[in-house]
N, C-alpha and C. Protein backbone atom coordinates (compact mmCIF):
# COMPACT_ATOMS: atom_id res chain seq x y z
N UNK A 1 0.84 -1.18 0.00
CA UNK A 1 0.00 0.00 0.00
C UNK A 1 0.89 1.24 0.00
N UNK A 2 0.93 2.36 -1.03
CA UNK A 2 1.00 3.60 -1.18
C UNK A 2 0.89 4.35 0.74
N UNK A 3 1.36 5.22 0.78
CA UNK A 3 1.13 5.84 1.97
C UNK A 3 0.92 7.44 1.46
N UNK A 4 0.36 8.13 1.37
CA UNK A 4 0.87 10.04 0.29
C UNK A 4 0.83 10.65 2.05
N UNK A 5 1.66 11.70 2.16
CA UNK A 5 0.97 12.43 3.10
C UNK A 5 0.71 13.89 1.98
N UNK A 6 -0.12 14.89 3.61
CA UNK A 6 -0.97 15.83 2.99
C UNK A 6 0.24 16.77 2.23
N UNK A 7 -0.21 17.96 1.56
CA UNK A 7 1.16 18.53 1.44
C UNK A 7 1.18 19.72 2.50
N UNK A 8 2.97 19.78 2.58
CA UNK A 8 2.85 20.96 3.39
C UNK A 8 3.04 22.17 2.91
N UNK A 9 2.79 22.87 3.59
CA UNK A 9 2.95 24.56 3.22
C UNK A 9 4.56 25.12 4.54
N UNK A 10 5.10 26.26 3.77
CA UNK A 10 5.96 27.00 5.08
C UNK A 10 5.90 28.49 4.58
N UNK A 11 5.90 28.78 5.38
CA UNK A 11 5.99 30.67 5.09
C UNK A 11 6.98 31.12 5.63
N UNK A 12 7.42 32.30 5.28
CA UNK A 12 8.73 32.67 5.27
C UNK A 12 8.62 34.47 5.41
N UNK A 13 8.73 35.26 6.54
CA UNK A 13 8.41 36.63 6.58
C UNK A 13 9.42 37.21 6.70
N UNK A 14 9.60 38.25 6.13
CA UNK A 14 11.09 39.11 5.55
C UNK A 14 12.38 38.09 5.97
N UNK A 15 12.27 37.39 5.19
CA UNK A 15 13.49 36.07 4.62
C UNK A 15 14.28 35.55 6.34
N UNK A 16 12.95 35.70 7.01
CA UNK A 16 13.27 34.66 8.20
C UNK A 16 13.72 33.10 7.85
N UNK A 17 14.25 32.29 9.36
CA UNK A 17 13.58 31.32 9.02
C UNK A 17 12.49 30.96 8.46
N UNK A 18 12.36 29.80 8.18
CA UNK A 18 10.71 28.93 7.25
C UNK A 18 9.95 28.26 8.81
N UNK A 19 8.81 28.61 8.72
CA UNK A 19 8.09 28.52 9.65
C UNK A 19 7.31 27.24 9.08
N UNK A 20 6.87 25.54 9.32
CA UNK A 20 5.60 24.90 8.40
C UNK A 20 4.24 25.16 8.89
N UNK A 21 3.72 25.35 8.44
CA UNK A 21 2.20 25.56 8.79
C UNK A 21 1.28 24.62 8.86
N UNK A 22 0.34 25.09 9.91
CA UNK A 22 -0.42 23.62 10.22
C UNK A 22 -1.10 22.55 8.69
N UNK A 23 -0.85 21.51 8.69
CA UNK A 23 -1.51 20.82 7.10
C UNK A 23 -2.62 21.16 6.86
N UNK A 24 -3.91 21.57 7.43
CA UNK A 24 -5.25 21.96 6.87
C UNK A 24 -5.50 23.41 7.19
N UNK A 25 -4.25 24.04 7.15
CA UNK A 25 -4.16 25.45 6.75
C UNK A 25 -5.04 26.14 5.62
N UNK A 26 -5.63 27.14 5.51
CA UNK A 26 -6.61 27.37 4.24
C UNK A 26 -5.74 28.38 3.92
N UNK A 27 -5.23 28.22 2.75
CA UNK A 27 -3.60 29.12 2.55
C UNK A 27 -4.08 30.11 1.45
N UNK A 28 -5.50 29.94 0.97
CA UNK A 28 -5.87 31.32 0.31
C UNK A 28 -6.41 32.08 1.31
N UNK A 29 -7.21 31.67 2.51
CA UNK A 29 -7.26 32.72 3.22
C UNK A 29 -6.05 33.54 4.01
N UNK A 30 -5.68 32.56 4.16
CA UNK A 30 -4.29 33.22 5.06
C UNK A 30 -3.81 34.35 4.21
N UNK A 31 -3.36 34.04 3.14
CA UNK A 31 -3.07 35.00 2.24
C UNK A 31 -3.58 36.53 2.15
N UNK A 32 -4.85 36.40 2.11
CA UNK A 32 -5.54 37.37 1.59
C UNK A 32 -6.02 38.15 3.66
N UNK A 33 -5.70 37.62 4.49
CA UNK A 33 -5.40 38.10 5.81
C UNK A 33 -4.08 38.50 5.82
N UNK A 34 -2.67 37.89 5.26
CA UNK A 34 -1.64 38.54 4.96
C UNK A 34 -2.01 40.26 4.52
N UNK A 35 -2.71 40.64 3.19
CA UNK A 35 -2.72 41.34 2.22
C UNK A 35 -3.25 42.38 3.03
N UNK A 36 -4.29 42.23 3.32
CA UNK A 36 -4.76 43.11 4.42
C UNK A 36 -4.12 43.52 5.55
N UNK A 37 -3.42 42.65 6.71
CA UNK A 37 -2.89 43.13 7.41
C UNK A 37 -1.16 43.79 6.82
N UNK A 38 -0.70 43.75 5.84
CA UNK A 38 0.15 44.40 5.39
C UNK A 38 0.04 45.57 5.25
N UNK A 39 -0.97 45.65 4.45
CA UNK A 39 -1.44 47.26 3.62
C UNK A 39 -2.14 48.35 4.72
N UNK A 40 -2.01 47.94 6.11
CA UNK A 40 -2.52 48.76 7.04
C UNK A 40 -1.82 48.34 7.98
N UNK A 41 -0.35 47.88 8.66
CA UNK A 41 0.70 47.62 8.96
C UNK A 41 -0.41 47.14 10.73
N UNK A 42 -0.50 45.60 10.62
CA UNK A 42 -1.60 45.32 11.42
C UNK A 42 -1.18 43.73 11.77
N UNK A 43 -1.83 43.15 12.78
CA UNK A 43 -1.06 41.53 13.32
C UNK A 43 -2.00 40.35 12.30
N UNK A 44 -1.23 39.18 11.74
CA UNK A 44 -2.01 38.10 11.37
C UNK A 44 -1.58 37.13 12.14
N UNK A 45 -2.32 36.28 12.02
CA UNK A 45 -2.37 34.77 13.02
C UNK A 45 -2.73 34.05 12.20
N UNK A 46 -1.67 32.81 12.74
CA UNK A 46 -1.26 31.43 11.97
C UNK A 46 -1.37 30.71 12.89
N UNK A 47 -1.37 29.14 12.67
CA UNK A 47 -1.24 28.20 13.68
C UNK A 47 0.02 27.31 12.88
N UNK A 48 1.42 26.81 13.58
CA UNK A 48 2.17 26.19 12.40
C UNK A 48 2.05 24.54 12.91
N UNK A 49 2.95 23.95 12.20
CA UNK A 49 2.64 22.54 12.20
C UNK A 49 2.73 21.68 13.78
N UNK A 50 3.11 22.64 14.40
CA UNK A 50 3.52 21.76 15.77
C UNK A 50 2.70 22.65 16.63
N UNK A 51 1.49 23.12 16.02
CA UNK A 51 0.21 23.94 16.78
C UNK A 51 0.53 24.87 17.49
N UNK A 52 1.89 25.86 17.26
CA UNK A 52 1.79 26.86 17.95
C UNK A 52 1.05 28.37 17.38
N UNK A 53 0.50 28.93 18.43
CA UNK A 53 -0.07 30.45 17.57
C UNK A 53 0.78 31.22 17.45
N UNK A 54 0.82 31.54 16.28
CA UNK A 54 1.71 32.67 15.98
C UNK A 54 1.17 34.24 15.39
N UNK A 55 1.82 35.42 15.89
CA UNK A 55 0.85 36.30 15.38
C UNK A 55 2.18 37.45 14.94
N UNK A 56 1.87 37.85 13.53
CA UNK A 56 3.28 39.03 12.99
C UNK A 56 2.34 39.82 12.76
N UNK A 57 3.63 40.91 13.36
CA UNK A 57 3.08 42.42 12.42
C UNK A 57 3.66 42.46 10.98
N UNK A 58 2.63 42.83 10.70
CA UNK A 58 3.26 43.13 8.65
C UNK A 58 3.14 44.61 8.31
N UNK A 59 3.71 44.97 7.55
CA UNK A 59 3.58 46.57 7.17
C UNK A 59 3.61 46.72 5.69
N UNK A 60 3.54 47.87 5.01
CA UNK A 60 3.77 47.58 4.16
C UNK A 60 5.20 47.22 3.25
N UNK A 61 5.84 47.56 3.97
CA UNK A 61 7.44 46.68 3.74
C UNK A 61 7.72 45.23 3.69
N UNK A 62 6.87 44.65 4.39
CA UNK A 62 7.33 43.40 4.81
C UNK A 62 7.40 42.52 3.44
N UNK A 63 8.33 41.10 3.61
CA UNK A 63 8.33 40.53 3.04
C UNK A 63 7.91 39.31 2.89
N UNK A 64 6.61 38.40 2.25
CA UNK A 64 6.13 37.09 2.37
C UNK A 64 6.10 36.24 1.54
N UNK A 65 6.65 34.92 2.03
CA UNK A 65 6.38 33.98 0.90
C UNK A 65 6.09 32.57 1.38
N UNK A 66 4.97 31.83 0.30
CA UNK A 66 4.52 30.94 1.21
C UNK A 66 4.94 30.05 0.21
N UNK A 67 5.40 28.73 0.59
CA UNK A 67 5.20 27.95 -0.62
C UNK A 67 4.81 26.52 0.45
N UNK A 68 4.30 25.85 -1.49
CA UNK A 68 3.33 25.05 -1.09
C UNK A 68 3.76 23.72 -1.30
N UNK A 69 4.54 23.02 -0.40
CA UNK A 69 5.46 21.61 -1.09
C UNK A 69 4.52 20.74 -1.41
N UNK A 70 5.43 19.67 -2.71
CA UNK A 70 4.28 19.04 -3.41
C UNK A 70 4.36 17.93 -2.39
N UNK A 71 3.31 16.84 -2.74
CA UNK A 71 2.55 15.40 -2.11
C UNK A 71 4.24 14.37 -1.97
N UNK A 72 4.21 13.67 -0.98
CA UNK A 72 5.43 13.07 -0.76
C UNK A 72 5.35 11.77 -0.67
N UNK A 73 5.33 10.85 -1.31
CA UNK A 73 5.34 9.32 -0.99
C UNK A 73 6.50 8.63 0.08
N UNK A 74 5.34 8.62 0.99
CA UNK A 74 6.38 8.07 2.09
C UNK A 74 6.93 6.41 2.21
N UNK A 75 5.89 5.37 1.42
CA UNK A 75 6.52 4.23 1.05
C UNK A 75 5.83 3.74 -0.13
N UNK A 76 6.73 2.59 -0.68
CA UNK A 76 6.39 2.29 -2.19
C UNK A 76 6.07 0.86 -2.07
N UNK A 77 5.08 -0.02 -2.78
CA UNK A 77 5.34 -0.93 -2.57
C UNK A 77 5.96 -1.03 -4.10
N UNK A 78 7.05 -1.59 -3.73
CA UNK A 78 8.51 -1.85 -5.04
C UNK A 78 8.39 -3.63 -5.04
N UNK A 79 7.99 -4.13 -6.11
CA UNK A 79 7.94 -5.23 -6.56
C UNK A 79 9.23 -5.78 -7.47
N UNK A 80 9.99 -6.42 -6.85
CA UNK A 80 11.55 -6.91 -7.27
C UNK A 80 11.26 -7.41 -8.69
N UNK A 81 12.20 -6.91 -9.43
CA UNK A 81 11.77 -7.30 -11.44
C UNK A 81 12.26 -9.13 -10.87
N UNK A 82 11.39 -9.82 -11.85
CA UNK A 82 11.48 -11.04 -12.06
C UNK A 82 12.42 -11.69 -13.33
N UNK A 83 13.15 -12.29 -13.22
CA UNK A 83 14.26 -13.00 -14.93
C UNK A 83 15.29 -12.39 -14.81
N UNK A 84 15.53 -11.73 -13.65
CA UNK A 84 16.99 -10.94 -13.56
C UNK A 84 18.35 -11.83 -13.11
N UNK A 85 17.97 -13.12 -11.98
CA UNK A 85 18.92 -13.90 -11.68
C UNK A 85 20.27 -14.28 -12.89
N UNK A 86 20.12 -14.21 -14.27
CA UNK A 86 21.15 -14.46 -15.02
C UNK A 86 22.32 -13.34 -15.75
N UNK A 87 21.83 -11.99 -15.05
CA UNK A 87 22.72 -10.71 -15.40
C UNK A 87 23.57 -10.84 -14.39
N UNK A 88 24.76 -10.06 -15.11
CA UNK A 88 25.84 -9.95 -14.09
C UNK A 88 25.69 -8.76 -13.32
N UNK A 89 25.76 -8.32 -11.91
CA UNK A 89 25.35 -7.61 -11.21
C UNK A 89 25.63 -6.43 -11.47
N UNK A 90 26.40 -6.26 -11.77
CA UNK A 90 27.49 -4.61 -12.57
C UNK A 90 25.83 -4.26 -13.90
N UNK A 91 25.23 -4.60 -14.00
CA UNK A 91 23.88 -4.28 -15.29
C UNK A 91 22.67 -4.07 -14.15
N UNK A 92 22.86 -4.56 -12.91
CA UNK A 92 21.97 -4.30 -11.66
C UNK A 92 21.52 -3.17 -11.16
């Protein structure tokens, strides 16, 4: 069995550390609570992956970036090729 986990997100405010954000983050809202509290130099609140609250001031200076890592397969089921026993291992 396949295992996927969710994907994660991390944000990153004037080229701090990367913060991950909680997985069922709604990252267009967040965003658009970013936008706003920027443009009127005001606090947003996040929750990140290890559930802490976090709350920044943004201004209009600040710098944000969120990105959104893709889906990660955490195990495979890998089925060993069959008719291989007669290659020499160096073709392995």
């Amino acid at each position: 069995m396949t295992m996927v986990q969710m994907q994660q997100a991390i944000i990153l405010i004037d080229d701090d550390d990367s913060i991950p954000l909680e997985r069922d983050q709604d990252i267009g809202a967040l965003k658009g609570r970013i936008e706003e509290a920027a443009a009127q130099s005001r606090f947003v609140d996040f929750r990140t992956a290890e559930g802490a609250e976090v709350s920044v001031l943004l201004s209009p200076h600040s710098r944000v970036r969120i990105a959104v890592l893709p889906h990660r397969l955490d195990a495979l089921d890998i089925v060993p090729p069959a008719g291989l026993d007669d290659l020499p291992a160096d073709l392995l």
